[in-house]
C-alpha atoms as a PDB file:
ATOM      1  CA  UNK A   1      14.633  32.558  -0.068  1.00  0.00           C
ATOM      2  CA  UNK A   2      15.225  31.561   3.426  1.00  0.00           C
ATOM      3  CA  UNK A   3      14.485  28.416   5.395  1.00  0.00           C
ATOM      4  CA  UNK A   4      11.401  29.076   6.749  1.00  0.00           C
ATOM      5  CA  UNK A   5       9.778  30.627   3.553  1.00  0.00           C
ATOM      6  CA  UNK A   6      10.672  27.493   1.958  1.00  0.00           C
ATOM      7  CA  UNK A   7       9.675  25.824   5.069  1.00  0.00           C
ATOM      8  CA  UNK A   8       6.267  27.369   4.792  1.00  0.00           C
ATOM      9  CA  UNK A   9       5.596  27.169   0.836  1.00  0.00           C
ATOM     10  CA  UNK A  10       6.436  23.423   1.108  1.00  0.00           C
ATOM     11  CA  UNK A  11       3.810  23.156   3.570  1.00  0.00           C
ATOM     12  CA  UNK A  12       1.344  25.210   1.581  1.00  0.00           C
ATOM     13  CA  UNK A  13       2.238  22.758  -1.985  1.00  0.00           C
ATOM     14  CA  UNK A  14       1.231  19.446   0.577  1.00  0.00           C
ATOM     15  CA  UNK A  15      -2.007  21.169   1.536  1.00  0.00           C
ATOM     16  CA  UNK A  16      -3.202  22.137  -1.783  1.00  0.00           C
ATOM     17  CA  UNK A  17      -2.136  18.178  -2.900  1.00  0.00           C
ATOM     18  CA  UNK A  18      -4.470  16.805  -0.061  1.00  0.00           C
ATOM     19  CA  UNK A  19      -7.562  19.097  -1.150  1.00  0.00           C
ATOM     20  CA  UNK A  20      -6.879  17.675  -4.878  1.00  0.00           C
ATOM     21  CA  UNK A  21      -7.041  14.376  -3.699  1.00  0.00           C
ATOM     22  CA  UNK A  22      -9.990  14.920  -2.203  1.00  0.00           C
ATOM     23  CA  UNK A  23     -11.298  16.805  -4.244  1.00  0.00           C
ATOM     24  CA  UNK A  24     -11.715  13.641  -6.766  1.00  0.00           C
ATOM     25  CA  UNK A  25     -15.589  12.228  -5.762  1.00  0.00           C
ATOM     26  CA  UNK A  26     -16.729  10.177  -8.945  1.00  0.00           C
ATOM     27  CA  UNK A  27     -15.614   6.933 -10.172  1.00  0.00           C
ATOM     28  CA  UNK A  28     -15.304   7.955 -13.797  1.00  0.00           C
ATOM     29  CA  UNK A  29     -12.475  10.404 -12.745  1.00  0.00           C
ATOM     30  CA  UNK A  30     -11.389   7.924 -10.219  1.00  0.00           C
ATOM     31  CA  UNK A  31     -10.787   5.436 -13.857  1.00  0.00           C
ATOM     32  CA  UNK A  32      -9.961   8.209 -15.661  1.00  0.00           C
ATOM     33  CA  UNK A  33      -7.175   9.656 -13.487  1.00  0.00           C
ATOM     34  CA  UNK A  34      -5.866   5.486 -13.415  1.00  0.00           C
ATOM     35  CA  UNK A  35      -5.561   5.755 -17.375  1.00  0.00           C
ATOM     36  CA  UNK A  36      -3.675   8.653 -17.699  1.00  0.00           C
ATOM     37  CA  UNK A  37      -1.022   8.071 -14.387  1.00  0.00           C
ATOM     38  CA  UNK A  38      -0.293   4.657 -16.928  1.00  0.00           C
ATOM     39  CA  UNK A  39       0.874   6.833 -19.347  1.00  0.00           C
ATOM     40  CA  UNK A  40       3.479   9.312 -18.085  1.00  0.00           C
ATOM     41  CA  UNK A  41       5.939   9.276 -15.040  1.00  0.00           C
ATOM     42  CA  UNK A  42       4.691  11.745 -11.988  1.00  0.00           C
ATOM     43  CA  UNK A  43       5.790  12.927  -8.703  1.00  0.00           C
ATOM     44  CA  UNK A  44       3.266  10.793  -7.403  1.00  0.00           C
ATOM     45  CA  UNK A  45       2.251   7.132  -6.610  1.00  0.00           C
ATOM     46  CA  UNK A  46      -1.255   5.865  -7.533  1.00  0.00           C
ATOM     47  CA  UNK A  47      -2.665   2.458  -7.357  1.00  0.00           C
ATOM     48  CA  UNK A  48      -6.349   1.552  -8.280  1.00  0.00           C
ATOM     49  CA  UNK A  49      -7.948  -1.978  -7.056  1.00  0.00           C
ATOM     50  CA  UNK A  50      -8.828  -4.139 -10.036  1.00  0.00           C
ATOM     51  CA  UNK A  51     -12.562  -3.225  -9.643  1.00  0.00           C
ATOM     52  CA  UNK A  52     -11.883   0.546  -9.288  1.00  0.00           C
ATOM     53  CA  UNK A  53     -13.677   0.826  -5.907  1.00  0.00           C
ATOM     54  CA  UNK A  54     -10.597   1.790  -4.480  1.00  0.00           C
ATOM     55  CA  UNK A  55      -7.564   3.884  -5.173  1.00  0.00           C
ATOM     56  CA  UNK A  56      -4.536   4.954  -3.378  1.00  0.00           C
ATOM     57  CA  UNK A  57      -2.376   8.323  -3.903  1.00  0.00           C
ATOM     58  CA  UNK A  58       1.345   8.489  -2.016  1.00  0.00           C
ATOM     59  CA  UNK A  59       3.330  11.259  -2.341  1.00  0.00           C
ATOM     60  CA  UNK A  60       6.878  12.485  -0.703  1.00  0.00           C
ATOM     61  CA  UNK A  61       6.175  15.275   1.152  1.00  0.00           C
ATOM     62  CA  UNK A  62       9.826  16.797   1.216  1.00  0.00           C
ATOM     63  CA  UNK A  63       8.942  17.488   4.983  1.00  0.00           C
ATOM     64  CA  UNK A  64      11.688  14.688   5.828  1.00  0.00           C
ATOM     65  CA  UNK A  65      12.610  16.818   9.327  1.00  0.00           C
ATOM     66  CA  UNK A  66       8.898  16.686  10.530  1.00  0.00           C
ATOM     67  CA  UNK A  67       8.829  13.032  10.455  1.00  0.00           C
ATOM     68  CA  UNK A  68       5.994  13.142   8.307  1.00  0.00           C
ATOM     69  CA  UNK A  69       8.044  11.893   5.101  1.00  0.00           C
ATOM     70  CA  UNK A  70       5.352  10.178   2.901  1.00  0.00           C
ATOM     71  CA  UNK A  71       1.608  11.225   2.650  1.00  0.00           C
ATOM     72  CA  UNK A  72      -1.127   8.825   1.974  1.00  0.00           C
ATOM     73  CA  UNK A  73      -4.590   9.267   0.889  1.00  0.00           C
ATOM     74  CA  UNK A  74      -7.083   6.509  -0.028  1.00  0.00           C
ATOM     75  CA  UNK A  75     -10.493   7.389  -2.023  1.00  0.00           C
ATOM     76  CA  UNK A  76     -12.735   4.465  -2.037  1.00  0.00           C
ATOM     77  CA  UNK A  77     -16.356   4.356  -3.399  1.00  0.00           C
ATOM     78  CA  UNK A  78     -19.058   3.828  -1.088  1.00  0.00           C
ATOM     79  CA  UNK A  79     -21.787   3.422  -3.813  1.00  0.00           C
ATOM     80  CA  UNK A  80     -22.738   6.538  -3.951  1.00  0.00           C
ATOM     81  CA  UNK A  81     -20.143   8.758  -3.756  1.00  0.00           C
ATOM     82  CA  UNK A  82     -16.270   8.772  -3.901  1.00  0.00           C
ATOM     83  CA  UNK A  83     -14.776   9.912  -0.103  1.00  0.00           C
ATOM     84  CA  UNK A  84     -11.620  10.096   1.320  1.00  0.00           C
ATOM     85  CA  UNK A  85     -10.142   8.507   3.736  1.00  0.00           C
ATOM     86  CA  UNK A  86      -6.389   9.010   5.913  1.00  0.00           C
ATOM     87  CA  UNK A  87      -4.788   4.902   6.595  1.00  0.00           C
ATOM     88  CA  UNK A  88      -3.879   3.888   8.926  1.00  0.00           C
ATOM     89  CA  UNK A  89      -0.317   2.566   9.967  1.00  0.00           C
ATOM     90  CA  UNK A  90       3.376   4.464   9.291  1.00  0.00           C
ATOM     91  CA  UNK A  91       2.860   5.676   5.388  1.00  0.00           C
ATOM     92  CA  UNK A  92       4.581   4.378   3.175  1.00  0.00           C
ATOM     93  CA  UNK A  93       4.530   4.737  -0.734  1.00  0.00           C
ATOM     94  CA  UNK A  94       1.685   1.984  -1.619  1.00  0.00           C
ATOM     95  CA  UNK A  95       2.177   0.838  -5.612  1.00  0.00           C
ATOM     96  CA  UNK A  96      -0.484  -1.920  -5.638  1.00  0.00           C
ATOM     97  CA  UNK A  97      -3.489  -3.333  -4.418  1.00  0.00           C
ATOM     98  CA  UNK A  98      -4.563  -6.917  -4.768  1.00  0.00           C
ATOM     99  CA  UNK A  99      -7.792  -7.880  -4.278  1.00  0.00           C
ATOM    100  CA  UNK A 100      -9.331 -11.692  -2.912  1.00  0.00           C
ATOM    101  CA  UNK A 101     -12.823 -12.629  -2.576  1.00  0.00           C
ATOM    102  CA  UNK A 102     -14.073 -14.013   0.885  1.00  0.00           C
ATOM    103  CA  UNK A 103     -16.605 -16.609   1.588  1.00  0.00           C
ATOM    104  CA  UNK A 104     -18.997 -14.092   2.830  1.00  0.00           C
ATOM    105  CA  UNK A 105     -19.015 -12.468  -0.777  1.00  0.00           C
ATOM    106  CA  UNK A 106     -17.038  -9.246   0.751  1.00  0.00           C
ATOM    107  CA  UNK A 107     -13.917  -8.072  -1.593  1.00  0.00           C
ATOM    108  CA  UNK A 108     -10.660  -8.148   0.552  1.00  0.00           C
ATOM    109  CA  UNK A 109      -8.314  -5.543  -0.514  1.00  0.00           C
ATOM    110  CA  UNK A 110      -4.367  -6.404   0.403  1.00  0.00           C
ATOM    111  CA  UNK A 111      -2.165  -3.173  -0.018  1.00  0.00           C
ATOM    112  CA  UNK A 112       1.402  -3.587  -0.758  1.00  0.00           C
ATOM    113  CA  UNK A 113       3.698  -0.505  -0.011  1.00  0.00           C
ATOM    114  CA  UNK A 114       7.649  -0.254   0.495  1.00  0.00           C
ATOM    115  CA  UNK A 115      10.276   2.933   1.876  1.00  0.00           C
ATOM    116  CA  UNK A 116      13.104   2.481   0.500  1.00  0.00           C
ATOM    117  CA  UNK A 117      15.949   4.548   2.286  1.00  0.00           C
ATOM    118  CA  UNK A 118      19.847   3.637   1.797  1.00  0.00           C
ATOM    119  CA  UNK A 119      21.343  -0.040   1.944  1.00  0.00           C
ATOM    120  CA  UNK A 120      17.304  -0.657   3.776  1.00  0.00           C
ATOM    121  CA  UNK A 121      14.100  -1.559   2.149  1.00  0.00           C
ATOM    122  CA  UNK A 122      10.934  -2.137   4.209  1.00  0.00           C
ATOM    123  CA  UNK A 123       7.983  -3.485   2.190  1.00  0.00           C
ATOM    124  CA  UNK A 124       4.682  -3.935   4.179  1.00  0.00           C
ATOM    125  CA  UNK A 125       0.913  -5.634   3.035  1.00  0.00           C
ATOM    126  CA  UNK A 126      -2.340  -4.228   4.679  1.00  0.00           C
ATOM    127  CA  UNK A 127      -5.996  -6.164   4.360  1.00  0.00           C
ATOM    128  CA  UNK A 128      -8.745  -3.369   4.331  1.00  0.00           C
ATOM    129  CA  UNK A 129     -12.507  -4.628   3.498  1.00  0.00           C
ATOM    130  CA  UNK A 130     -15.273  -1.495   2.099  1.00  0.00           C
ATOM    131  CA  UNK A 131     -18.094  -2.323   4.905  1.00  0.00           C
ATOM    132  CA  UNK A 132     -21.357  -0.210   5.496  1.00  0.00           C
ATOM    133  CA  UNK A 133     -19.467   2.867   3.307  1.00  0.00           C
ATOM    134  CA  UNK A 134     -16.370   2.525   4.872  1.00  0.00           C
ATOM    135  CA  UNK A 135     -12.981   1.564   4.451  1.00  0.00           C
ATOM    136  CA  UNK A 136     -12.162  -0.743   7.564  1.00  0.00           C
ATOM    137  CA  UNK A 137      -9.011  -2.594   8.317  1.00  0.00           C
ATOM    138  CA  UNK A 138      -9.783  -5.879   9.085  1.00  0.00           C
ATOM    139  CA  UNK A 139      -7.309  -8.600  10.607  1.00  0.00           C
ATOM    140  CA  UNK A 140      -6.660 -11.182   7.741  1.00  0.00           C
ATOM    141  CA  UNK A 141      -2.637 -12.213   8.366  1.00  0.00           C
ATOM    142  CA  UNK A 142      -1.927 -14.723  11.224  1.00  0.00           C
ATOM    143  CA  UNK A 143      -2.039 -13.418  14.638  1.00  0.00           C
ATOM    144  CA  UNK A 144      -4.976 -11.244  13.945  1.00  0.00           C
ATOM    145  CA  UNK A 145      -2.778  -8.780  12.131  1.00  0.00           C
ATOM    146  CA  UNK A 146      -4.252  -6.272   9.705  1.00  0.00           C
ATOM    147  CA  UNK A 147      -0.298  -5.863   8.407  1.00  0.00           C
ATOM    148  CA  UNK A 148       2.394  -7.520   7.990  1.00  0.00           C
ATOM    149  CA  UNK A 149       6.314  -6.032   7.333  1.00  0.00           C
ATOM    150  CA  UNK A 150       9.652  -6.824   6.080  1.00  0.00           C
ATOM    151  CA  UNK A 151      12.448  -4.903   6.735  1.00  0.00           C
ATOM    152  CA  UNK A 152      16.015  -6.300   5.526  1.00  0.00           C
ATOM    153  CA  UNK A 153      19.335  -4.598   4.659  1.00  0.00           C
ATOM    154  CA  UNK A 154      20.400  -4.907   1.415  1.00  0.00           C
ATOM    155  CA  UNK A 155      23.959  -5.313   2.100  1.00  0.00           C
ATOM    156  CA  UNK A 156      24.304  -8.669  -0.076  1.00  0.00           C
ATOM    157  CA  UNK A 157      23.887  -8.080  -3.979  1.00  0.00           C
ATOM    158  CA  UNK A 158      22.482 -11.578  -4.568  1.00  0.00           C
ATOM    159  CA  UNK A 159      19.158 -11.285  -2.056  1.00  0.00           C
ATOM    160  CA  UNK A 160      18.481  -7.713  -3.217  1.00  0.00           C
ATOM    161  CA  UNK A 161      16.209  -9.554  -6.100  1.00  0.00           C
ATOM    162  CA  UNK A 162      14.248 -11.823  -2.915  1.00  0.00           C
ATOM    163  CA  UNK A 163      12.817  -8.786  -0.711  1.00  0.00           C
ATOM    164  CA  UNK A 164       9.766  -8.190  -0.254  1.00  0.00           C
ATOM    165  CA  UNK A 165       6.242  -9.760  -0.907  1.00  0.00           C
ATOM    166  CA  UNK A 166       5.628 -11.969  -3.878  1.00  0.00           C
ATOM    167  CA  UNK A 167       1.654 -12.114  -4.897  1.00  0.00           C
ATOM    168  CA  UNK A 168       0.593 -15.006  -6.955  1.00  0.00           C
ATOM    169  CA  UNK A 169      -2.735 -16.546  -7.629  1.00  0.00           C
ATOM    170  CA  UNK A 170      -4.541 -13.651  -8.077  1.00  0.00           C
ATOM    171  CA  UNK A 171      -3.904 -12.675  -4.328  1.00  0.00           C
ATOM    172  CA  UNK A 172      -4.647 -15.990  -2.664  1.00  0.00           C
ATOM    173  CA  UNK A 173      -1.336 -16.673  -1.851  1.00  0.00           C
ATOM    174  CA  UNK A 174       1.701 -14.547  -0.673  1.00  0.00           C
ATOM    175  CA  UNK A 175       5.484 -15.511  -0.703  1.00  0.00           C
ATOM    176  CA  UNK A 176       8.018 -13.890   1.637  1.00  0.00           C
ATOM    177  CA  UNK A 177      11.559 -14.427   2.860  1.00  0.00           C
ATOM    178  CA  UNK A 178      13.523 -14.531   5.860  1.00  0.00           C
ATOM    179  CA  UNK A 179      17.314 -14.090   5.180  1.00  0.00           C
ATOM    180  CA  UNK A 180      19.290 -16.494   7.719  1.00  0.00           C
ATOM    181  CA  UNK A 181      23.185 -15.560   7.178  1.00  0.00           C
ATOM    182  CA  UNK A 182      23.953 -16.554   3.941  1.00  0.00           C
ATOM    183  CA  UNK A 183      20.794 -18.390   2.665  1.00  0.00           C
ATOM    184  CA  UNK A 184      17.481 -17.446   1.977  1.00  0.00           C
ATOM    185  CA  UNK A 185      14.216 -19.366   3.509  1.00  0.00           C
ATOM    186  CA  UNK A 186      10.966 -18.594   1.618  1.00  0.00           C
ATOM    187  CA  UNK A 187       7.763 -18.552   3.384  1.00  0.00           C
ATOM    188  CA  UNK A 188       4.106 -18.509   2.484  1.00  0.00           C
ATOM    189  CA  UNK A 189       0.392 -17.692   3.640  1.00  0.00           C
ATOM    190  CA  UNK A 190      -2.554 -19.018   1.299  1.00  0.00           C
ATOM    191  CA  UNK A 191      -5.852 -17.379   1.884  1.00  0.00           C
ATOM    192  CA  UNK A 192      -8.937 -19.833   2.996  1.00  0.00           C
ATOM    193  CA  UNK A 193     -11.418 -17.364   2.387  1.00  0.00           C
ATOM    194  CA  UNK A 194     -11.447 -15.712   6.061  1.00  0.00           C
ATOM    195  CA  UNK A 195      -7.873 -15.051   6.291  1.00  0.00           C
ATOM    196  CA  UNK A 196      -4.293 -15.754   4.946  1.00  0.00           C
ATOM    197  CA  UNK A 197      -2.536 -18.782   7.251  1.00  0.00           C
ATOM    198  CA  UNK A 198       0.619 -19.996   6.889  1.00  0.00           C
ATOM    199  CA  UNK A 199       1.619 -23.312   4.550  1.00  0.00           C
ATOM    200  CA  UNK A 200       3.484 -26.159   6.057  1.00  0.00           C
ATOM    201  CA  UNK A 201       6.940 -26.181   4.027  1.00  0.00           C
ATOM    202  CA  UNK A 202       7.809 -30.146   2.956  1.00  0.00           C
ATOM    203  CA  UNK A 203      11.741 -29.239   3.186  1.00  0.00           C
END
């Protein structure tokens, strides 16, 4: 086989993925497809929000050449119907979604996804909200940001366990760090019920 039939077939297998995907319109297989990905290891990423409204597949493409690495594909339920729905941002491969109640009574749903590629990881969160049946970024992270990033090299064995995002409290608060030379400095945004803001360290 040469390069461009293989070129072309690869193509072909990502396009018959994406019409899967979104293919999927009910909740029940939404849940159902959630109970069975626990079960065995696939080729694919999927991450379902805690009340099943939304759901997230990520998949390598193999396509590495065309830029176009990972592929994302969100299906959220607009209360009457499953749709689907590109995100925005670089993709990445998203493995879970946390999910915060606001004071207006809307469900904030914080994405976390990560490349990892040699000695680098880059981790990244993104706040979405399901408004009027449709999946909206909205700008919950300090300086109106609807994402927020790590990248680090992971050159030093003893901080490869410290990247990334920590989520504790049910979502409410998140705990990053910033590597400085040889130390580590951990930072932290609690969320006030409009957006996360950033906690004054006593140290």
């Amino acid at each position: 086989m040469d390069k461009r039939s293989s070129s072309e077939e690869t193509i072909l297998l990502n396009e018959s993925i994406r019409r899967t995907v979104e293919g999927i319109r009910t909740s029940n297989l939404l849940t159902e497809i959630d109970e069975i990905y626990a079960q065995k290891k696939h080729d694919f990423t999927f991450t379902l929000s805690k009340d099943k409204k939304l759901g997230i597949f990520s998949w390598h493409t193999k396509m590495d050449a065309t830029g176009n690495r990972i592929k994302n594909i969100a299906l959220y339920n607009t209360g009457s119907s499953i749709q689907p729905s590109s995100l925005y941002d670089t993709p990445v491969t998203y493995d879970g979604i946390h999910q915060v109640k606001s004071l207006k009574g809307e469900n904030l749903y914080i994405l976390h996804g990560y490349i990892n590629s040699g000695d680098s990881h880059y981790s990244r969160l993104n706040a979405y909200i399901l408004k009027s049946g449709y999946l909206e970024e909205v700008p919950a992270f300090p300086n109106n940001e609807s994402s927020i990033s790590i990248a680090q090299i992971q050159k030093n064995p003893k901080f490869s366990d410290s990247l990334g995002f920590k989520i504790e409290m049910n979502g409410s608060r998140i705990l990053f760090p910033e590597i400085r030379s040889n130390s580590i400095i951990q930072h932290s945004l609690a969320f006030n019920g409009k957006r996360y803001i950033r906690e004054q360290r006593n140290d």
